[in-house]
Each structure stands twice: as C-alpha cells, then as structure tokens.
N, C-alpha and C. Protein backbone atom coordinates (compact mmCIF):
# COMPACT_ATOMS: atom_id res chain seq x y z
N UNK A 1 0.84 -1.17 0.00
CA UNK A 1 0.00 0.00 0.00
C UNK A 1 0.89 1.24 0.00
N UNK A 2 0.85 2.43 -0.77
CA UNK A 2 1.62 3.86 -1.21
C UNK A 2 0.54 4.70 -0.09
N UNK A 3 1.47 5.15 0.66
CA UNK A 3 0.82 6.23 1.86
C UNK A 3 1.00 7.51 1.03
N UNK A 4 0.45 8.08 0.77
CA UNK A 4 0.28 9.54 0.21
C UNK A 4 0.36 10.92 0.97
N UNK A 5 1.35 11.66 0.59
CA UNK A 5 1.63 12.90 1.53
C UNK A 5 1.19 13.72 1.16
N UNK A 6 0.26 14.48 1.85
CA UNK A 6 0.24 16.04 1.06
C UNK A 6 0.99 17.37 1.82
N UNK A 7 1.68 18.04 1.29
CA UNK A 7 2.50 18.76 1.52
C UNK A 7 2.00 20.75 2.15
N UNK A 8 0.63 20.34 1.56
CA UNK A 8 -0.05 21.35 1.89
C UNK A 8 -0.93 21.35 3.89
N UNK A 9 -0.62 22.17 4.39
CA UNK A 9 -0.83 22.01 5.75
C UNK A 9 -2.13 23.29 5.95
N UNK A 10 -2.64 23.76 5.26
CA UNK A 10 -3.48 25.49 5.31
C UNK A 10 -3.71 26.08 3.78
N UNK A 11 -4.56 26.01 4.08
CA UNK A 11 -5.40 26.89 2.05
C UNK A 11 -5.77 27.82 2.69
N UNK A 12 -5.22 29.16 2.65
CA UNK A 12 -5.79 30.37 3.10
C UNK A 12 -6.46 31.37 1.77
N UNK A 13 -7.76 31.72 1.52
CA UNK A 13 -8.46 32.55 0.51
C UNK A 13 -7.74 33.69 0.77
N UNK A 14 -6.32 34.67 0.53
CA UNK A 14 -6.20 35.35 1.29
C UNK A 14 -7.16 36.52 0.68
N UNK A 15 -7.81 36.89 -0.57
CA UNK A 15 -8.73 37.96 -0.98
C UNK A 15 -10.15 37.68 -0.01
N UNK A 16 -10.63 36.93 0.80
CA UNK A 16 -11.38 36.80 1.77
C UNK A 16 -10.93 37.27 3.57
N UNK A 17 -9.57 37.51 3.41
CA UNK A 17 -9.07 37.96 4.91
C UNK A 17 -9.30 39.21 5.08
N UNK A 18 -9.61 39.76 6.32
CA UNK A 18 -9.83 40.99 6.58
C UNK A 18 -8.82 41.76 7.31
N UNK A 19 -8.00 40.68 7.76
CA UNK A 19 -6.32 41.23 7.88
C UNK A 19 -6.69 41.48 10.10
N UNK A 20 -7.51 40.77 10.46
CA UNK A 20 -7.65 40.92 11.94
C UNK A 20 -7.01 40.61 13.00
N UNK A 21 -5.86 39.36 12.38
CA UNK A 21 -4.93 39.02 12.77
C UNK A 21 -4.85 38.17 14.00
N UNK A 22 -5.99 37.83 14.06
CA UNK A 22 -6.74 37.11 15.43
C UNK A 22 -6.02 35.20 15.34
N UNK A 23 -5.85 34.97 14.12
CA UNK A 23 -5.03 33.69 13.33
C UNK A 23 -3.56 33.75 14.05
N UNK A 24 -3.43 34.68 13.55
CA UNK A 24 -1.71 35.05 13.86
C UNK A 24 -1.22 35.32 15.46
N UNK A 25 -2.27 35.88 15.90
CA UNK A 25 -1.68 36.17 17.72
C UNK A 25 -2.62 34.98 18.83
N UNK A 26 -3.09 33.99 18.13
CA UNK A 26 -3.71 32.72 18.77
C UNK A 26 -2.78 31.50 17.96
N UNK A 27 -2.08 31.43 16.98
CA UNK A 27 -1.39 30.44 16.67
C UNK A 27 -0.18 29.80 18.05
N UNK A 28 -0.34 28.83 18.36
CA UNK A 28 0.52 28.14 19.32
C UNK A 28 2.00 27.97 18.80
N UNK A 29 2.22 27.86 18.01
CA UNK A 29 3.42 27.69 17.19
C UNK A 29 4.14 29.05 16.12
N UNK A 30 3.06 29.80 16.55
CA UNK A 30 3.73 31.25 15.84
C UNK A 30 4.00 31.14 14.16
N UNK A 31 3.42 30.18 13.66
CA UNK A 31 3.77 29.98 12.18
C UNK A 31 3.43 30.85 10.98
N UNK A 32 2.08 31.48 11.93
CA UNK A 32 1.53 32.71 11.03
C UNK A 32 2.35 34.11 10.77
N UNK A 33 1.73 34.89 9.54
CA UNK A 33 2.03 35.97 9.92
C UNK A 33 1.05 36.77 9.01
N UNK A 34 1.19 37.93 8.75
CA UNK A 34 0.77 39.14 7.84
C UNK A 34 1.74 39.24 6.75
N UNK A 35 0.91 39.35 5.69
CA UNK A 35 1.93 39.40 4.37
C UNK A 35 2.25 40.96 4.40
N UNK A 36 3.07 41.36 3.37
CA UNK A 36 3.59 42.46 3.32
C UNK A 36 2.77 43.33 2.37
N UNK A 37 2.23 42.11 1.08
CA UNK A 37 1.01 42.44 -0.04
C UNK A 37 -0.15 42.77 0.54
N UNK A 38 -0.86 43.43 -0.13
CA UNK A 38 -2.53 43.81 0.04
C UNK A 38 -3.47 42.36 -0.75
N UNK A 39 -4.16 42.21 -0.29
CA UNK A 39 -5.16 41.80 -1.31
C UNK A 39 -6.63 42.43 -1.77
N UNK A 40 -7.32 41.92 -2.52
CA UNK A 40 -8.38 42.57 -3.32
C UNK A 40 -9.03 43.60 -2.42
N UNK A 41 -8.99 43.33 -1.08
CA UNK A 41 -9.78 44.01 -0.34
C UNK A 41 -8.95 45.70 0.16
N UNK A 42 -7.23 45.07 0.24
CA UNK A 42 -6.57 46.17 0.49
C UNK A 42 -6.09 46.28 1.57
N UNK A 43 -6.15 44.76 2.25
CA UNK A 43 -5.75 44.67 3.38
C UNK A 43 -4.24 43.45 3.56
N UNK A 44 -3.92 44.03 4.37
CA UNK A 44 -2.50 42.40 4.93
C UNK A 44 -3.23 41.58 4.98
N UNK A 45 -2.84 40.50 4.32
CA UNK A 45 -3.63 39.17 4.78
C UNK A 45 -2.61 38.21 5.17
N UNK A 46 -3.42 37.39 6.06
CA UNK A 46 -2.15 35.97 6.46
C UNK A 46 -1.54 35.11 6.19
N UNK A 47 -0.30 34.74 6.34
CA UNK A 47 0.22 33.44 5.14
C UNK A 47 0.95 32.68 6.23
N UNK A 48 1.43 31.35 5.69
CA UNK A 48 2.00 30.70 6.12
C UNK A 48 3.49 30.87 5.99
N UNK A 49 3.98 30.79 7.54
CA UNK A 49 5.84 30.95 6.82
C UNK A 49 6.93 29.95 7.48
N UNK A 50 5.40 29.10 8.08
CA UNK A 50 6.73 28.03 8.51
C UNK A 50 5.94 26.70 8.24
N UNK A 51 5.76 26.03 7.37
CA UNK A 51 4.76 25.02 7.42
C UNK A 51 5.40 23.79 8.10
N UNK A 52 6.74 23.59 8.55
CA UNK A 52 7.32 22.29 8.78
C UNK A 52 6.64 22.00 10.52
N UNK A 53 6.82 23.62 11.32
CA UNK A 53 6.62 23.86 12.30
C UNK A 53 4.59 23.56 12.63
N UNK A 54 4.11 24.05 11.54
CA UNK A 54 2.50 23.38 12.03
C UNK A 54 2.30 22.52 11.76
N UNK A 55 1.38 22.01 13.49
CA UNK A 55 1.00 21.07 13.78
C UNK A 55 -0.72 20.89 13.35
N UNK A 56 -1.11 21.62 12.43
CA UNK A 56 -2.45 21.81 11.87
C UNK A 56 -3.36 21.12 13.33
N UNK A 57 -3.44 22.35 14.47
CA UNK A 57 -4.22 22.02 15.23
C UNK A 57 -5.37 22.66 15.21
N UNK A 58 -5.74 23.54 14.38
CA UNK A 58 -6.55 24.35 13.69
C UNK A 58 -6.90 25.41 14.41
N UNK A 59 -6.36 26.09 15.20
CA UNK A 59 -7.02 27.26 15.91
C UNK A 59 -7.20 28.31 15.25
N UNK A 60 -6.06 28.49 14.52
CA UNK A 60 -6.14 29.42 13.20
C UNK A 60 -7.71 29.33 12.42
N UNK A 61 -8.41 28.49 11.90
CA UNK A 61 -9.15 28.11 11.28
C UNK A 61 -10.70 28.33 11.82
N UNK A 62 -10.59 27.63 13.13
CA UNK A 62 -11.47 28.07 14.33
C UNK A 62 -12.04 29.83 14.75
N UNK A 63 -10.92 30.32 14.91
CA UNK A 63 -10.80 31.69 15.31
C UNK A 63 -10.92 32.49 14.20
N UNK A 64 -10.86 32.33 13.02
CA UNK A 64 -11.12 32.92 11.80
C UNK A 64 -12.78 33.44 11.63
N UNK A 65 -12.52 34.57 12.19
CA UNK A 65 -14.16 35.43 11.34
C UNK A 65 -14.47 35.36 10.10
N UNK A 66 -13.76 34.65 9.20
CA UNK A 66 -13.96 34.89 7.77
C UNK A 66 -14.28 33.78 7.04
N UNK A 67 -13.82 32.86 8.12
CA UNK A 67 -13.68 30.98 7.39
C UNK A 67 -13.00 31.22 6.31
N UNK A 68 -11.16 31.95 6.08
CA UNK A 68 -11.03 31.83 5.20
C UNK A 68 -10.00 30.73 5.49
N UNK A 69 -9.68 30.06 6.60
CA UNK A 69 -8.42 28.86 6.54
C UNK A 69 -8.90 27.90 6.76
N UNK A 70 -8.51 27.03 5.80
CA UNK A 70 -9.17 25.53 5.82
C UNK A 70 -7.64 24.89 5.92
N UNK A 71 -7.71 23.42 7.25
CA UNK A 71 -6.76 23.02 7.86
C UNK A 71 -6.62 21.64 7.20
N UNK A 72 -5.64 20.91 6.89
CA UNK A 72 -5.55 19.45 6.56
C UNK A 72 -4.13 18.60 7.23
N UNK A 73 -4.74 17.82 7.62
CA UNK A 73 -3.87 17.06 8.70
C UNK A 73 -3.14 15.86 7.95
C-alpha cells in the first residue's frame, strides 16, 4: 500500500481575509504571519511561513471570522 503525503498544511483565501490578525496572535506555534502584499480588499492578509513547524491544530481556522483557513492534517 503507497501512503500519500500532502505537503499542503493550510489553504488560506487570502482575498477573503480581513487582515484581523486574530489567526496570527492565537497560533501556538507562531507559524503565522501578515503578508507584506494587500489583497483585493486592500488589506495584509495571512500566510503561512513556517509550514514544517505546524502542527495543523486548527485554531487558526477556528478563530477565523472569515472561514477563510481551511486546515488538513
């Protein structure tokens, strides 16, 4: 049997973030952050900058007013 990895740990919409940052200062592992770009809306939105370090425990995802992070384990 081939165990299959996916390498992706967080799909963030970032043109759906409102840049509240509530993701980023509740992450346990600090992996989040604020991009430096705007998106459609004109705001920082959040990205991932350490993916080795999350443990996709989803608080990020949870705490999201926007439902824009969807978590995969």
């Amino acid at each position: 049997m081939v165990e299959l990895k996916t390498l992706e740990k967080l799909r963030i919409e970032k043109d759906r973030c409102k840049g509240c940052e509530y993701c980023v200062a509740l992450c346990p592992k600090s992996v989040l952050e604020m991009s430096r770009e705007l998106n459609a809306r004109g705001v920082h939105y959040v990205r991932l900058i350490d993916p080795e370090n999350c443990t996709s425990c989803m608080v990020c995802a949870i705490m999201c007013p926007d439902v824009c992070i969807e978590v995969y384990k």
